[in-house]
PDB file of N, CA and C in Angstrom:
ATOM      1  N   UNK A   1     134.241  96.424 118.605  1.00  0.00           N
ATOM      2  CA  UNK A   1     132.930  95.934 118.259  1.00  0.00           C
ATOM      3  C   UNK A   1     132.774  95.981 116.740  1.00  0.00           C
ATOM      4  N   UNK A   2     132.478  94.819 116.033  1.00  0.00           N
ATOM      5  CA  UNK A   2     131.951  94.855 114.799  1.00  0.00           C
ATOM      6  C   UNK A   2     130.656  95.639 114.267  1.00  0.00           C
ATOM      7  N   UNK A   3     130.904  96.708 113.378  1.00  0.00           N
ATOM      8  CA  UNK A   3     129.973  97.346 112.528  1.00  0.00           C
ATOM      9  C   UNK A   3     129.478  96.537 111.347  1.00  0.00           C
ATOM     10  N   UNK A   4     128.183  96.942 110.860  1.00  0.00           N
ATOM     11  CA  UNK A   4     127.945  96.297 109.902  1.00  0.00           C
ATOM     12  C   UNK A   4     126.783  97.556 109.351  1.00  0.00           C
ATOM     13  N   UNK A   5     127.103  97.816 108.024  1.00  0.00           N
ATOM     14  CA  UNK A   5     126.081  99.194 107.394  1.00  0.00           C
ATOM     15  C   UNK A   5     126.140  98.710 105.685  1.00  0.00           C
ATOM     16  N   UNK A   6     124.301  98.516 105.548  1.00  0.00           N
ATOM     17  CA  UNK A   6     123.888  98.801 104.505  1.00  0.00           C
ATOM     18  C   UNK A   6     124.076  99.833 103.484  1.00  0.00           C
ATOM     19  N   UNK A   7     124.249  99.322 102.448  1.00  0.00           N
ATOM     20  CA  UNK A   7     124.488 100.507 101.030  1.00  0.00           C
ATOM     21  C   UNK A   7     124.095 100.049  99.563  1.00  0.00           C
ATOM     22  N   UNK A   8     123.702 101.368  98.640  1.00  0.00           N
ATOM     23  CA  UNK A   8     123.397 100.776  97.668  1.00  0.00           C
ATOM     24  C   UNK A   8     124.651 100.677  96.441  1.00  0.00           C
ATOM     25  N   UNK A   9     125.590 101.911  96.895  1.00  0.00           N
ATOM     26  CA  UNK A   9     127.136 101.801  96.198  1.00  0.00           C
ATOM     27  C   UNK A   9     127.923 102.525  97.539  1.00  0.00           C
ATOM     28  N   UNK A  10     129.210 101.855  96.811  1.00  0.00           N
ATOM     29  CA  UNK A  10     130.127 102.253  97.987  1.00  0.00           C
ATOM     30  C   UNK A  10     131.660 102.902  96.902  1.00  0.00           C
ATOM     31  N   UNK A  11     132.436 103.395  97.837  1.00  0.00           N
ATOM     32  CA  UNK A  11     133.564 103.718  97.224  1.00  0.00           C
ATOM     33  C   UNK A  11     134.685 104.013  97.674  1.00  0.00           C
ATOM     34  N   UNK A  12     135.566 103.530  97.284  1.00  0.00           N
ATOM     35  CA  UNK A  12     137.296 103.135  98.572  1.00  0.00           C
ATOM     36  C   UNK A  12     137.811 104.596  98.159  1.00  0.00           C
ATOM     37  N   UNK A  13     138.124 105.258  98.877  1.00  0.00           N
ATOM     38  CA  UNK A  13     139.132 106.148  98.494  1.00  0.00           C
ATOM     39  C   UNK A  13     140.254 106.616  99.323  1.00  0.00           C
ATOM     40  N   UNK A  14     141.473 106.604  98.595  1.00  0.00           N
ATOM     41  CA  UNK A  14     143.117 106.796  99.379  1.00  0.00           C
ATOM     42  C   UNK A  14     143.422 104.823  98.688  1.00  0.00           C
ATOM     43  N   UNK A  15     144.416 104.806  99.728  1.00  0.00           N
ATOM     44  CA  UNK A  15     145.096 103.780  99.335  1.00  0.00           C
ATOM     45  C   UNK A  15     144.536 102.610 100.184  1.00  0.00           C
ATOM     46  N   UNK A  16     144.303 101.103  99.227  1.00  0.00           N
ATOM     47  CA  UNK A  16     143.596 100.287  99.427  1.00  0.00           C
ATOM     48  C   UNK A  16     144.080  98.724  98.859  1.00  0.00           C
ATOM     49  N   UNK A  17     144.339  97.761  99.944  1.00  0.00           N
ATOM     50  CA  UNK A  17     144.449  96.230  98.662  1.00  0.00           C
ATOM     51  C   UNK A  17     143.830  95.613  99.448  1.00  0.00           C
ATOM     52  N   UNK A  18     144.039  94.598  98.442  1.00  0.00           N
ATOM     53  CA  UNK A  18     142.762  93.450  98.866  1.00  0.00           C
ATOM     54  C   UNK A  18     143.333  93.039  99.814  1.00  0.00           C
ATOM     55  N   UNK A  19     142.494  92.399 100.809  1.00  0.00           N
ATOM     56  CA  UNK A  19     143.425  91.932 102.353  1.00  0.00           C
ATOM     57  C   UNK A  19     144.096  90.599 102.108  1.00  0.00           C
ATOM     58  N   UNK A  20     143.277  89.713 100.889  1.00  0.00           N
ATOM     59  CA  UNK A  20     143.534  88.108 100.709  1.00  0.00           C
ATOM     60  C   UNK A  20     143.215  87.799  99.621  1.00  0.00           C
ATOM     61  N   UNK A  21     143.785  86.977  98.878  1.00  0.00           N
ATOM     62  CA  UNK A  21     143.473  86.449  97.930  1.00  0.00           C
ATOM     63  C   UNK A  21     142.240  85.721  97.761  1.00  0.00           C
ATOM     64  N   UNK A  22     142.104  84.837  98.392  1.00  0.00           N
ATOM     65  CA  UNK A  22     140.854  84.149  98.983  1.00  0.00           C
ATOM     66  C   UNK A  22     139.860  84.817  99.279  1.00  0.00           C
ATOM     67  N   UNK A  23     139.761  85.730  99.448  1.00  0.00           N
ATOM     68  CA  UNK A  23     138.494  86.415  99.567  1.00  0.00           C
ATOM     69  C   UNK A  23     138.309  87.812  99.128  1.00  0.00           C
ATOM     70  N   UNK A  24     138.050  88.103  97.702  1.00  0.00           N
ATOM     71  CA  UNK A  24     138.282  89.090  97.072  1.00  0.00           C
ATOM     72  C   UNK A  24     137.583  90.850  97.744  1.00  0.00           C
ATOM     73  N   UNK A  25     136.382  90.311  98.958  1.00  0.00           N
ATOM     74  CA  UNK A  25     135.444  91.457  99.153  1.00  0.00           C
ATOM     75  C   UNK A  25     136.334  91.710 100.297  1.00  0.00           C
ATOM     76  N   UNK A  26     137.410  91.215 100.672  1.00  0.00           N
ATOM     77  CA  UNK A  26     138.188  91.815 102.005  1.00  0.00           C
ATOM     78  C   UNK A  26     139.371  93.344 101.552  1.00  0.00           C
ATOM     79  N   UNK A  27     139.128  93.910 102.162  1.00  0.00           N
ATOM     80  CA  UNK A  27     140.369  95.635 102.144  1.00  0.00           C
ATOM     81  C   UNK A  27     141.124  95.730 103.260  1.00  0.00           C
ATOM     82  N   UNK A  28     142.316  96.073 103.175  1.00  0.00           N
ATOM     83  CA  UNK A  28     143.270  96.414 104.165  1.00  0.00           C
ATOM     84  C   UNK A  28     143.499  97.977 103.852  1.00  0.00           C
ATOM     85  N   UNK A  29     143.294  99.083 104.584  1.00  0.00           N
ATOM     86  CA  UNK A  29     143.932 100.113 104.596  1.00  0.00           C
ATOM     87  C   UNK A  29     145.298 100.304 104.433  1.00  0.00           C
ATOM     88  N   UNK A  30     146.095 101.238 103.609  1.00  0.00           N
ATOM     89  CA  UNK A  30     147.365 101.284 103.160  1.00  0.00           C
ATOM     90  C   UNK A  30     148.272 102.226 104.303  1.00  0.00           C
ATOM     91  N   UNK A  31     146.699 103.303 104.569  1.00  0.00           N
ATOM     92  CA  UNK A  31     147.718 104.603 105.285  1.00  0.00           C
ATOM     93  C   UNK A  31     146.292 105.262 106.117  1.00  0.00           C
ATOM     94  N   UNK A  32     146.618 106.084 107.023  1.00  0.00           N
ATOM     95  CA  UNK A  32     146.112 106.177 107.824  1.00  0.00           C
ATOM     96  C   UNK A  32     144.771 107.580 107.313  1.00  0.00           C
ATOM     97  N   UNK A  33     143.444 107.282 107.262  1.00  0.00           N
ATOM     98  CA  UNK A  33     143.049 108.296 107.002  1.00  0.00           C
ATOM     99  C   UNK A  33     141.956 107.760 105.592  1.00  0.00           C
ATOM    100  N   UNK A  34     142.106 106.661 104.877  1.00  0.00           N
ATOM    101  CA  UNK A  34     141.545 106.087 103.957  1.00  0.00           C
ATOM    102  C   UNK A  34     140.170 105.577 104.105  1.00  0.00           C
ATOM    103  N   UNK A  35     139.329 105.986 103.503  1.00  0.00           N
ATOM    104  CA  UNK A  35     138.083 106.389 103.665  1.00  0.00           C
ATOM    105  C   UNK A  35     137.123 105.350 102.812  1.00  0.00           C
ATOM    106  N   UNK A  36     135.942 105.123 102.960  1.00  0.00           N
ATOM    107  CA  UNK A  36     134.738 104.635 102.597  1.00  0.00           C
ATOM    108  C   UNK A  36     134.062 105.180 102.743  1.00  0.00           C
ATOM    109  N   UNK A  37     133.318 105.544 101.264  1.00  0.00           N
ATOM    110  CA  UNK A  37     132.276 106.446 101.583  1.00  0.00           C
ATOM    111  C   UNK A  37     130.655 105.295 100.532  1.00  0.00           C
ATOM    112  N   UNK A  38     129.871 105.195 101.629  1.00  0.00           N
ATOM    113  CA  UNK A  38     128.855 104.588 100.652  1.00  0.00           C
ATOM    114  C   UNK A  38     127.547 105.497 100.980  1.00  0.00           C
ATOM    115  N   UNK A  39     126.749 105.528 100.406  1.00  0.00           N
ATOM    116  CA  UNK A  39     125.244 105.762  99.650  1.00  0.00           C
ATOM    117  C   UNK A  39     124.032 105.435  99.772  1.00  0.00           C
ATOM    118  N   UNK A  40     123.093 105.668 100.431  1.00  0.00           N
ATOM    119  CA  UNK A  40     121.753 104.516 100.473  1.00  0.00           C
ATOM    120  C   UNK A  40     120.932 105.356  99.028  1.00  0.00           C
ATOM    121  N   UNK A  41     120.457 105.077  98.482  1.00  0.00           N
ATOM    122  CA  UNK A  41     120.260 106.409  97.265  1.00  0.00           C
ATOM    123  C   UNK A  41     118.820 106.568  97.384  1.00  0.00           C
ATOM    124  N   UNK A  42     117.600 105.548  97.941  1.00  0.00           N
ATOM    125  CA  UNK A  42     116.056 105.976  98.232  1.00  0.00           C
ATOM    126  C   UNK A  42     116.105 106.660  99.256  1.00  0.00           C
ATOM    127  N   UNK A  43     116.942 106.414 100.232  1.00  0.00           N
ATOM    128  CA  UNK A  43     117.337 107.436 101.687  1.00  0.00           C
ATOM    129  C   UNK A  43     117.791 108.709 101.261  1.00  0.00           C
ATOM    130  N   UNK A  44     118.447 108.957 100.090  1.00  0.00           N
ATOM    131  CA  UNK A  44     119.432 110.123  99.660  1.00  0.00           C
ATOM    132  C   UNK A  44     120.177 110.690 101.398  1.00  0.00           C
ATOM    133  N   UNK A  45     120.845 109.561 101.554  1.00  0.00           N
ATOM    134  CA  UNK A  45     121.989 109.460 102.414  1.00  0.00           C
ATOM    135  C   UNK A  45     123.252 108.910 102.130  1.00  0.00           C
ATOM    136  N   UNK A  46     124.063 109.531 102.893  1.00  0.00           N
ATOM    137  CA  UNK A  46     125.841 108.896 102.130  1.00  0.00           C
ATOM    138  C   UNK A  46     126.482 109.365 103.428  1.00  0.00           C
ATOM    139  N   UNK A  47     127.265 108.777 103.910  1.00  0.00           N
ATOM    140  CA  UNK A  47     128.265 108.341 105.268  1.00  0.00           C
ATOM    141  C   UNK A  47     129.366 108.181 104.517  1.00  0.00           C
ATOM    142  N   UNK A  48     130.455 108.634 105.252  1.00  0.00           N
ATOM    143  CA  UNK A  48     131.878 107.964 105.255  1.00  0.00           C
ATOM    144  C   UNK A  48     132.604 107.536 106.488  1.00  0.00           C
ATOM    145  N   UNK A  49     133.893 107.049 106.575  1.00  0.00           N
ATOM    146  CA  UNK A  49     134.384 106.383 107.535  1.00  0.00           C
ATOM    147  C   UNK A  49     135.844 106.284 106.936  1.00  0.00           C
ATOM    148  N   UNK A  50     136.539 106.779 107.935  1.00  0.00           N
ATOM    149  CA  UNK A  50     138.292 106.935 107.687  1.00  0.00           C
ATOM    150  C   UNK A  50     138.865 105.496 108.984  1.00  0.00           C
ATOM    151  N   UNK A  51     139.920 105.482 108.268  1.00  0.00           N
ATOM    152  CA  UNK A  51     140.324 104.382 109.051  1.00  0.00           C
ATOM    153  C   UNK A  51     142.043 104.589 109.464  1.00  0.00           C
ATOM    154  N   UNK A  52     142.136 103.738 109.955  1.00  0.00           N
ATOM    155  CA  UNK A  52     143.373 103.323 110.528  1.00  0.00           C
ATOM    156  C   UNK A  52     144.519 103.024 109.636  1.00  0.00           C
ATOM    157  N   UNK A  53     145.340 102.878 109.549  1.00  0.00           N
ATOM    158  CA  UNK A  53     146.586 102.050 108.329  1.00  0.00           C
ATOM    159  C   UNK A  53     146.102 100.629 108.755  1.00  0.00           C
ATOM    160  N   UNK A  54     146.229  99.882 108.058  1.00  0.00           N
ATOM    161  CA  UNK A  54     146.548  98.562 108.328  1.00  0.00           C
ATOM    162  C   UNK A  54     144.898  97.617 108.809  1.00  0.00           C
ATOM    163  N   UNK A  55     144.002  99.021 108.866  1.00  0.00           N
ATOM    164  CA  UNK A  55     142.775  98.157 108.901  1.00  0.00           C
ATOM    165  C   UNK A  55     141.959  97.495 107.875  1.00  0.00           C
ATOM    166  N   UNK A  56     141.139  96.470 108.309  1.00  0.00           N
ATOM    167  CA  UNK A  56     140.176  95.685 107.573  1.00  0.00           C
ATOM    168  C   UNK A  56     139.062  96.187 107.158  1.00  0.00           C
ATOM    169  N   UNK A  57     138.308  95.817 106.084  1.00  0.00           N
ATOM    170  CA  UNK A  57     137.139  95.946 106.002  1.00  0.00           C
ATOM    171  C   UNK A  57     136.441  95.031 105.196  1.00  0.00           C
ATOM    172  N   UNK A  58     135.337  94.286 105.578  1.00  0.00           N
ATOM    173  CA  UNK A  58     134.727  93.462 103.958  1.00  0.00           C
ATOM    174  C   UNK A  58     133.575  94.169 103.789  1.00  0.00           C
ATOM    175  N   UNK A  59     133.568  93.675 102.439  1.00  0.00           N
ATOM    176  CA  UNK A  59     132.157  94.456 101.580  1.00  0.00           C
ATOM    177  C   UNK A  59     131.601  92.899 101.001  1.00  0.00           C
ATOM    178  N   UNK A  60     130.048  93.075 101.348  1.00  0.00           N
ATOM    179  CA  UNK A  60     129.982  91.567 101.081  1.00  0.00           C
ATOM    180  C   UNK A  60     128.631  91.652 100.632  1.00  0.00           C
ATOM    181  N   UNK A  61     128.128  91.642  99.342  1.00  0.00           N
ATOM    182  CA  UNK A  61     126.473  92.035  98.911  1.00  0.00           C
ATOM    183  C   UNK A  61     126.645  93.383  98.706  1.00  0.00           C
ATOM    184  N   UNK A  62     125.514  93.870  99.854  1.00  0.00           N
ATOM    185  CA  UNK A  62     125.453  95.250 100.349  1.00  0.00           C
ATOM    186  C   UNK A  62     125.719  95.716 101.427  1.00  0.00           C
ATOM    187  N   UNK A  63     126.545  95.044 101.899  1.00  0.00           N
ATOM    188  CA  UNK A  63     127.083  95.212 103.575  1.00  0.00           C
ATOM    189  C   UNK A  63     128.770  95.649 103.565  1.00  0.00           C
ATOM    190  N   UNK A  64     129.146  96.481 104.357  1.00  0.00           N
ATOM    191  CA  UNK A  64     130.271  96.745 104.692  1.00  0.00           C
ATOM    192  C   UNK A  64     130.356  96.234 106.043  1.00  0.00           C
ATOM    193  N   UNK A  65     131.437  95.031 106.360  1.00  0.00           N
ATOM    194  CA  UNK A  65     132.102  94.976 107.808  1.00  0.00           C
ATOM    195  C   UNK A  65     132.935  96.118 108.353  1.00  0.00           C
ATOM    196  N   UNK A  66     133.265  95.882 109.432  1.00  0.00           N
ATOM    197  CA  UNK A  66     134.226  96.508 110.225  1.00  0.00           C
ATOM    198  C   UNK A  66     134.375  96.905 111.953  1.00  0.00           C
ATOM    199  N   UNK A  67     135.801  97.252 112.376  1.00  0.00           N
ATOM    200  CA  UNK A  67     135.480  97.381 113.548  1.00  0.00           C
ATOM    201  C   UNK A  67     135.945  98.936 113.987  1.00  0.00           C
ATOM    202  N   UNK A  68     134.654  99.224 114.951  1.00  0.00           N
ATOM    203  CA  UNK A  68     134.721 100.499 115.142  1.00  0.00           C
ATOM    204  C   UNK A  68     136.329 100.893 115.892  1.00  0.00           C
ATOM    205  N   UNK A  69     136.907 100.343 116.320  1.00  0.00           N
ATOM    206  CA  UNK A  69     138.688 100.373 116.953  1.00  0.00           C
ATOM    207  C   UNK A  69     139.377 100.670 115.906  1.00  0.00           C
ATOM    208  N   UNK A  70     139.017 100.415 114.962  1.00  0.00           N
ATOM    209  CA  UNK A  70     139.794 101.077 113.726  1.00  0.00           C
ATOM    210  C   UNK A  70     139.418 102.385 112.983  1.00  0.00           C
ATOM    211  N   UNK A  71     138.441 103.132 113.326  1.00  0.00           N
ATOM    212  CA  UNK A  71     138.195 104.087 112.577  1.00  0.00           C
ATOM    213  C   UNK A  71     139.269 105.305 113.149  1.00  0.00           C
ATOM    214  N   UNK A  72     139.770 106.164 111.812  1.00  0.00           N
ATOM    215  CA  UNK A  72     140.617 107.465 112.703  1.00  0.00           C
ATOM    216  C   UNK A  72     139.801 108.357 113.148  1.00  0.00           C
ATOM    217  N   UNK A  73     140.647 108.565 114.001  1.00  0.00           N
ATOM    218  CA  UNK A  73     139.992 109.515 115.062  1.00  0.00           C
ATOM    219  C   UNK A  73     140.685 111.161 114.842  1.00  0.00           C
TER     220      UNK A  73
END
């Protein structure tokens, strides 16, 4: 199932490339365990989310995609 979560900054951390040329707001996870962590900052809330190797994610505005089948467990 596709996620979709608002933020006011976000931040890749571990290993990360762009999934496509063509579309610069797309990420592929490098290794298993690589994380996003974003921020709502009037909420003073911040979430993260580890992922899979080889998973997707777009960041698009203020939106992060993704699918919950990929998060590590």
């Amino acid at each position: 199932m596709k996620t979709q979560k608002l933020f006011d900054t976000c931040k890749l951390i571990g290993r990360w490339k762009h999934a496509n040329s063509s579309s610069p707001s797309s990420y592929e996870s490098l290794e298993d365990g690589a994380t996003i962590e974003f921020s709502m900052i009037q909420a003073n809330f911040t979430e993260s989310f580890r992922f899979k190797k080889f998973s997707r994610i777009t960041i698009k505005d203020s939106m992060i995609e993704f699918y919950e089948e990929d998060l590590f467990r």
